[in-house]
C-alpha atoms as a PDB file:
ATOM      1  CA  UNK A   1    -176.910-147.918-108.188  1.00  0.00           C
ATOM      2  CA  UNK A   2    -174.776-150.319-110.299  1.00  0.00           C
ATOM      3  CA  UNK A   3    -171.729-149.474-107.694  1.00  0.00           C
ATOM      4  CA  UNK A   4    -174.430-150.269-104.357  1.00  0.00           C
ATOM      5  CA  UNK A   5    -175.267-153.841-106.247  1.00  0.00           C
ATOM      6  CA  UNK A   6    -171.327-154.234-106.227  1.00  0.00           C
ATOM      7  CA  UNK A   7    -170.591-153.243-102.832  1.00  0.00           C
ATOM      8  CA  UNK A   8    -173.084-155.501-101.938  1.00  0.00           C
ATOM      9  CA  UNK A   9    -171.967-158.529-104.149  1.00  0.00           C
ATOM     10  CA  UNK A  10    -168.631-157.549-102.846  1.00  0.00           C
ATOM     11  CA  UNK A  11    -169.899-158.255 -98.528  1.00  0.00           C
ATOM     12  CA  UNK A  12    -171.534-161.088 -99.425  1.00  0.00           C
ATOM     13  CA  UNK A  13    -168.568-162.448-101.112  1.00  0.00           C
ATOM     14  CA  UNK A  14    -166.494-161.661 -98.050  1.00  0.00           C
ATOM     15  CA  UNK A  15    -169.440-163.654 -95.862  1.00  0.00           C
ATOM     16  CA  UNK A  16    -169.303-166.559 -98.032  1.00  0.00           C
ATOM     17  CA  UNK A  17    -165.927-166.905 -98.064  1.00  0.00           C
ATOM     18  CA  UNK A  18    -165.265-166.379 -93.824  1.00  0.00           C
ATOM     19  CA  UNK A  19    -167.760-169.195 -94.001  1.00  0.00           C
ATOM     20  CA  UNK A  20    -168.060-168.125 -90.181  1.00  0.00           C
ATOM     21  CA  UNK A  21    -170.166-170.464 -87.580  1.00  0.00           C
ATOM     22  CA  UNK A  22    -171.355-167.476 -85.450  1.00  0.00           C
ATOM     23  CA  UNK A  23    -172.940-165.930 -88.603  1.00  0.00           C
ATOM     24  CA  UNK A  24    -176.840-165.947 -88.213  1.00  0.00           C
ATOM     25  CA  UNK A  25    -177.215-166.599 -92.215  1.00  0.00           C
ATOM     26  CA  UNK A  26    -180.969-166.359 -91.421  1.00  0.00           C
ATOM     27  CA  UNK A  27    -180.546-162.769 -90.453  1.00  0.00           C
ATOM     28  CA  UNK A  28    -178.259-162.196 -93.220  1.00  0.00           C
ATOM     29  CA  UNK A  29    -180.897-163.680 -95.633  1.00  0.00           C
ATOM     30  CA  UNK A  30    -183.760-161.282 -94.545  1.00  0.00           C
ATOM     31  CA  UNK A  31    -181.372-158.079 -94.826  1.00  0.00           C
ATOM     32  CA  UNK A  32    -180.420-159.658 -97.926  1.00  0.00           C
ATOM     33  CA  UNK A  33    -184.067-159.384 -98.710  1.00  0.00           C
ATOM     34  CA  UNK A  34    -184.997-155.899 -97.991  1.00  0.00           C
ATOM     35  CA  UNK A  35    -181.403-155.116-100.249  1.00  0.00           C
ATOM     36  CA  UNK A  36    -183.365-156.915-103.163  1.00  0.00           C
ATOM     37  CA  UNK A  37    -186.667-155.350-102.592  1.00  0.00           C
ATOM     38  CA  UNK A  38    -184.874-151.952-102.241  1.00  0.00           C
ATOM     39  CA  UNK A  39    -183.039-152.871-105.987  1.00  0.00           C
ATOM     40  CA  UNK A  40    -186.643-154.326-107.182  1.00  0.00           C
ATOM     41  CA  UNK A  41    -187.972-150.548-106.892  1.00  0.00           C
ATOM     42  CA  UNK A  42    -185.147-149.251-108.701  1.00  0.00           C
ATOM     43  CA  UNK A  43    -185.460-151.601-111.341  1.00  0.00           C
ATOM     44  CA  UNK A  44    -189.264-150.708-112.077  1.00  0.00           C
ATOM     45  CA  UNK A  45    -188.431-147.105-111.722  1.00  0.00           C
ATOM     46  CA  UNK A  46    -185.484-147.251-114.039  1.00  0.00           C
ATOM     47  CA  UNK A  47    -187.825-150.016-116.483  1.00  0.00           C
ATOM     48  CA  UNK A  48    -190.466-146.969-116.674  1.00  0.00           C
ATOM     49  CA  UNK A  49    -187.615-144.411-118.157  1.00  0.00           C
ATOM     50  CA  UNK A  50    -186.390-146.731-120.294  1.00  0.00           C
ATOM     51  CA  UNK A  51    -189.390-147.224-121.816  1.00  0.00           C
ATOM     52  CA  UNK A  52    -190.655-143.732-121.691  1.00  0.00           C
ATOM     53  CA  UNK A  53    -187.120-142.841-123.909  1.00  0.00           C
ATOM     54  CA  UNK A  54    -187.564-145.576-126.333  1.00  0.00           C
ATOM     55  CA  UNK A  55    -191.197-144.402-126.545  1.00  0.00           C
ATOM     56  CA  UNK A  56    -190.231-140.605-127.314  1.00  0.00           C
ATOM     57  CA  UNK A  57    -187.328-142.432-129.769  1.00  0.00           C
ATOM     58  CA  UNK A  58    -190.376-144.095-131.729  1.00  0.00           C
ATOM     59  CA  UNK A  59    -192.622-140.674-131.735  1.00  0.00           C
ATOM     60  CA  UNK A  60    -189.637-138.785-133.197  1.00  0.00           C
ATOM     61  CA  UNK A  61    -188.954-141.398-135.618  1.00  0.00           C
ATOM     62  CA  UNK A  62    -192.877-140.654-136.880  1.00  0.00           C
ATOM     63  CA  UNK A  63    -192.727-137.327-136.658  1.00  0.00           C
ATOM     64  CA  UNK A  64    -189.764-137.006-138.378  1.00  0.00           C
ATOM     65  CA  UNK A  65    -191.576-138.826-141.309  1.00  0.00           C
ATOM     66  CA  UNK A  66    -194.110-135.701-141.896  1.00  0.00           C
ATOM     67  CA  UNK A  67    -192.350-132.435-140.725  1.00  0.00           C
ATOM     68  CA  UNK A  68    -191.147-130.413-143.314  1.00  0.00           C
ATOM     69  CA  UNK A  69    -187.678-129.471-143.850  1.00  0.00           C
ATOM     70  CA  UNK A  70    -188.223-125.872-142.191  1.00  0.00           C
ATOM     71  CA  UNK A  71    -188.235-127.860-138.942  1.00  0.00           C
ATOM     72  CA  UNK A  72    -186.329-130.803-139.918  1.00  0.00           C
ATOM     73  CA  UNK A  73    -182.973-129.889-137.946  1.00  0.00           C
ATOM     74  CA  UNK A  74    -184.612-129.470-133.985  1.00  0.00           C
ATOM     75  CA  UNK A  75    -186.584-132.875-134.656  1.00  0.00           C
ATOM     76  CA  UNK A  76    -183.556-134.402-135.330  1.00  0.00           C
ATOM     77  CA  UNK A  77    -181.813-133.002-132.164  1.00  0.00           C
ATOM     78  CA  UNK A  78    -184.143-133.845-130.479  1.00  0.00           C
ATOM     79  CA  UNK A  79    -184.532-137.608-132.084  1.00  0.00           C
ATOM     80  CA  UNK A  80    -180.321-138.007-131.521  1.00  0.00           C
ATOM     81  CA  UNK A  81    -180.782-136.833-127.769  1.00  0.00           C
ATOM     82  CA  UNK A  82    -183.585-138.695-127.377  1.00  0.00           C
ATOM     83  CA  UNK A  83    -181.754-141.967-129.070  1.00  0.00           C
ATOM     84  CA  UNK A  84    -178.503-140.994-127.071  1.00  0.00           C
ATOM     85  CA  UNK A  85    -180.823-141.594-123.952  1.00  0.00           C
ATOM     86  CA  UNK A  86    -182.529-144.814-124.556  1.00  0.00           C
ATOM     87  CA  UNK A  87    -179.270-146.263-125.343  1.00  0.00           C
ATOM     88  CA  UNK A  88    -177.887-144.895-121.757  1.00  0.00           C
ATOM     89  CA  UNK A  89    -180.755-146.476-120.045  1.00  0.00           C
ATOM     90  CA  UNK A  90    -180.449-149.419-121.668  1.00  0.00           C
ATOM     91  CA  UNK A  91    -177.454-150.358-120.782  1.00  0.00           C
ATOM     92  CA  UNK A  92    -177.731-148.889-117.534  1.00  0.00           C
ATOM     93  CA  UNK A  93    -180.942-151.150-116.840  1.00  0.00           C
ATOM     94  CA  UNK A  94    -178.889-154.148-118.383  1.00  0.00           C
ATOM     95  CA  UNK A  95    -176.129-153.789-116.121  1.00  0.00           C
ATOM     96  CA  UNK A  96    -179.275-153.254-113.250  1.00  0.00           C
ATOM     97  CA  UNK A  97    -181.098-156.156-114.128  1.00  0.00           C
ATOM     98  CA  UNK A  98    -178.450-158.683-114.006  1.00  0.00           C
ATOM     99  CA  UNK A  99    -176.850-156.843-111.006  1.00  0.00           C
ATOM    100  CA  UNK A 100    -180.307-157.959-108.689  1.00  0.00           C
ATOM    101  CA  UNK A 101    -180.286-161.544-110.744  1.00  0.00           C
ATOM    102  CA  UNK A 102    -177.026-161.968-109.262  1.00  0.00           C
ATOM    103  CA  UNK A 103    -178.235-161.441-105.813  1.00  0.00           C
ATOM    104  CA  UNK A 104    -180.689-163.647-106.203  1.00  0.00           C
ATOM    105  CA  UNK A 105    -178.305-166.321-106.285  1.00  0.00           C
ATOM    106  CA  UNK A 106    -176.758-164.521-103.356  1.00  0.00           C
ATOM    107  CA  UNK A 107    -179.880-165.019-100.951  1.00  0.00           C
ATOM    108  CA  UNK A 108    -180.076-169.215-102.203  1.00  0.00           C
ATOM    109  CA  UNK A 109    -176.584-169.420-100.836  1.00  0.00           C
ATOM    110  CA  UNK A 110    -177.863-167.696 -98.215  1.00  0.00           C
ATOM    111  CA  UNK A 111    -181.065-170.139 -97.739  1.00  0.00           C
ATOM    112  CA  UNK A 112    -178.772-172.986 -98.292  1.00  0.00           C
ATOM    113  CA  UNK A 113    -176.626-172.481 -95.745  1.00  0.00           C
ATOM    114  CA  UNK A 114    -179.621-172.477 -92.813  1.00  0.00           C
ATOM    115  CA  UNK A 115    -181.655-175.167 -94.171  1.00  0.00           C
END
């Protein structure tokens, strides 16, 4: 996904900088626009894991508080895997997250250059 958001950032560099007259930056704006909408759902989808992992992370922190030591070892497995996760997805989200912001600015370049 990250690599998408850079191709992309990548074109519309290209565009800005060709600076053409026969490009229709209206045009370009709207596909622009169903790129961010398409990134939008991603970033709710991938906002929804995150939180789902850092949710687990807390409920193995708890339980971890009252098992005995007879189980002690798989809840801790399972709390570094599920820690090992949330970290993944949190950075992954970060880099997600200000991936689409960045576009954003793309599409008021975009706006600005019709208007």
């Amino acid at each position: 996904m990250i690599k998408q958001i850079n191709n992309c950032k990548h074109e519309f560099d290209k565009l800005l900088a060709e600076n053409s007259p026969d490009t229709d930056w209206e045009k370009e704006a709207e596909k622009l626009l169903e790129r961010i909408k398409f990134f939008q759902h991603e970033r709710i989808v991938h906002l929804i894991v995150t939180m789902t992992m850092s949710l687990l992370t807390v409920i193995f922190v708890c339980v971890l508080n009252f098992v005995g030591e007879t189980v002690l070892i798989p809840f801790v497995l399972l709390f570094a895997l599920c820690l090992a996760l949330t970290a993944a997805y949190l950075v992954h989200y970060y880099r997600l997250e200000n991936g689409v912001q960045e576009l954003y600015g793309y599409y008021e370049k975009f706006v600005g250059k019709f208007t």
